[in-house]
C-alpha atoms as a PDB file:
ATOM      1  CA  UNK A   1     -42.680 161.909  69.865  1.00  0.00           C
ATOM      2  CA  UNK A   2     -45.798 162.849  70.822  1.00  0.00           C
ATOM      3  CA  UNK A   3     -46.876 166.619  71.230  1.00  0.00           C
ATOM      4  CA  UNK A   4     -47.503 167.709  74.871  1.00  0.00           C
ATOM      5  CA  UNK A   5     -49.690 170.617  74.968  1.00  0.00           C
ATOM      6  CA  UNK A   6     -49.116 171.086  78.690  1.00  0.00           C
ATOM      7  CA  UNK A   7     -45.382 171.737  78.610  1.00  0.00           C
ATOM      8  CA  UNK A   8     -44.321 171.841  74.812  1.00  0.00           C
ATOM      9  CA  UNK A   9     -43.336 175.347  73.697  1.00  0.00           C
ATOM     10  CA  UNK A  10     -46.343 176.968  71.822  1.00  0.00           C
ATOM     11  CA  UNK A  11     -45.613 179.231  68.323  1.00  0.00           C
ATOM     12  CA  UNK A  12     -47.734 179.993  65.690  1.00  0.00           C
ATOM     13  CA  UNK A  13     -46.363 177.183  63.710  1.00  0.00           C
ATOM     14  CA  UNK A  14     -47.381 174.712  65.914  1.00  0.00           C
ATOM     15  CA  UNK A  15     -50.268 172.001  64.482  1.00  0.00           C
ATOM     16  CA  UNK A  16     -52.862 171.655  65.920  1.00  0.00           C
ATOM     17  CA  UNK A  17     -52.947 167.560  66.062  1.00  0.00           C
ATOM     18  CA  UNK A  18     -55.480 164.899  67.370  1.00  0.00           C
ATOM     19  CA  UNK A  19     -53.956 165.169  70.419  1.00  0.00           C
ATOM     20  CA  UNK A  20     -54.987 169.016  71.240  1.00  0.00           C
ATOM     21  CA  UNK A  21     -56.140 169.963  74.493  1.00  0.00           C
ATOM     22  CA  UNK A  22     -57.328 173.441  75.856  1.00  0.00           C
ATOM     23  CA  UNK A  23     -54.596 173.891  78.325  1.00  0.00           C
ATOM     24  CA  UNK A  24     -53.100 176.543  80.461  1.00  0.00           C
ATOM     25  CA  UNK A  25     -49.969 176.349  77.896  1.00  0.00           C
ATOM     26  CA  UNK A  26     -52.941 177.371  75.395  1.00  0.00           C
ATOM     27  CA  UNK A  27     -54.414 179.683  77.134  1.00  0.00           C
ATOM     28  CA  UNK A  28     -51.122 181.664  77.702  1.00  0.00           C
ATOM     29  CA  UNK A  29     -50.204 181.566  74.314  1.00  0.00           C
ATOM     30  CA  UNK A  30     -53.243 182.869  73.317  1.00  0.00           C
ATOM     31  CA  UNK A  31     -53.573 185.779  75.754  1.00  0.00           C
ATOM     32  CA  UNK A  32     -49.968 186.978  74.333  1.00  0.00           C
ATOM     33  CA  UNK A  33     -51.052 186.443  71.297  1.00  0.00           C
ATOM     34  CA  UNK A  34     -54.358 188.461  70.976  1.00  0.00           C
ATOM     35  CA  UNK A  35     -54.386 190.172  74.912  1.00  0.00           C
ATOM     36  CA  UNK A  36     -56.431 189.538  77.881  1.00  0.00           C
ATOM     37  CA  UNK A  37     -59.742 189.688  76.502  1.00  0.00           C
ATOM     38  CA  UNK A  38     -58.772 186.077  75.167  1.00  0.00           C
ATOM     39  CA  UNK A  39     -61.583 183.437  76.387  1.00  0.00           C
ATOM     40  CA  UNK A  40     -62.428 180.153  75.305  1.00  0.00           C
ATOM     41  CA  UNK A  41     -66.154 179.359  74.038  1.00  0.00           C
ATOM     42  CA  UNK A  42     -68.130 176.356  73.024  1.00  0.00           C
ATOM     43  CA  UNK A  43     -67.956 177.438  69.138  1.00  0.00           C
ATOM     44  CA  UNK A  44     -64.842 178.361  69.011  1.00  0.00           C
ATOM     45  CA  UNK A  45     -63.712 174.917  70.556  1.00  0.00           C
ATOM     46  CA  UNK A  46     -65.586 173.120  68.377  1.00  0.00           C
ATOM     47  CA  UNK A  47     -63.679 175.035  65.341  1.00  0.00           C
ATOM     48  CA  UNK A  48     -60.642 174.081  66.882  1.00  0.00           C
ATOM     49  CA  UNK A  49     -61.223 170.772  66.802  1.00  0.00           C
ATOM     50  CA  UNK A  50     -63.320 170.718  63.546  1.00  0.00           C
ATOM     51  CA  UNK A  51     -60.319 168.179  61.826  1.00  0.00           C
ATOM     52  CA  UNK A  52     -59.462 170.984  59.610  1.00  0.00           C
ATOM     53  CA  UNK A  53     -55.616 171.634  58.930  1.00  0.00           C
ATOM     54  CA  UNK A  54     -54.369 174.074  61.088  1.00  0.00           C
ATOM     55  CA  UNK A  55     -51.741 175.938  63.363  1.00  0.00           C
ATOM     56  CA  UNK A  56     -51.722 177.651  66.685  1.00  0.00           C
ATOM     57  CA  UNK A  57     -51.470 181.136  64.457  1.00  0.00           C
ATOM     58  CA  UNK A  58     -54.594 179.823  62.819  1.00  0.00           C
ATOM     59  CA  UNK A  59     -56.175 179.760  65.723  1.00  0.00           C
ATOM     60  CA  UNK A  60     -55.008 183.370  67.272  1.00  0.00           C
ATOM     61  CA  UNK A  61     -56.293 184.549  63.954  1.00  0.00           C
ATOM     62  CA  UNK A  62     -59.372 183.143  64.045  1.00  0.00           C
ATOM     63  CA  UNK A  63     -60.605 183.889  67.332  1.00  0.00           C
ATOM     64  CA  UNK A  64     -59.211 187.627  66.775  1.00  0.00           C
ATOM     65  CA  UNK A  65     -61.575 188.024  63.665  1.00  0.00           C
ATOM     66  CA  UNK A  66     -64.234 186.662  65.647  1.00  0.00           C
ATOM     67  CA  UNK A  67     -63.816 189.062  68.196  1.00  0.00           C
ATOM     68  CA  UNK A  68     -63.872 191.862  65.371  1.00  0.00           C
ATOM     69  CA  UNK A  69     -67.248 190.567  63.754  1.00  0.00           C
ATOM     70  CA  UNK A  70     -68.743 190.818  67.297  1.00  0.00           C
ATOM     71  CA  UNK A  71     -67.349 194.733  67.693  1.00  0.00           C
ATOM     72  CA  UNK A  72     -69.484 195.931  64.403  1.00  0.00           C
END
């Protein structure tokens, strides 16, 4: 069955598939999972979506050590 990232529940074991969209399902999980500060940008979407094997935790991860290279 296919993944629906408008409804499905989100965890940080979910993969990040073909299929992946930036929704508001996405966009919640990601505020709870690195606070309100969370925003979406043009390079991080593109990492995202770069093909390479990855999970929703993945992702919180990554955009929460991007956010740390930007605070030095």
């Amino acid at each position: 069955m296919k993944f629906n990232w408008h409804s499905d529940p989100l965890t940080r074991a979910t993969v990040v598939d073909k299929g992946y969209r930036n929704t508001q399902n996405v966009r919640r999980f990601m505020v709870s999972k690195c606070g309100d500060e969370f925003k979406f940008d043009r390079a991080f979407m593109a990492w995202i979506r770069d093909g390479a094997p990855k999970r929703m935790g993945d992702v919180a991860d990554e955009w929460l050590r991007r956010r740390e290279e930007l605070s030095k």
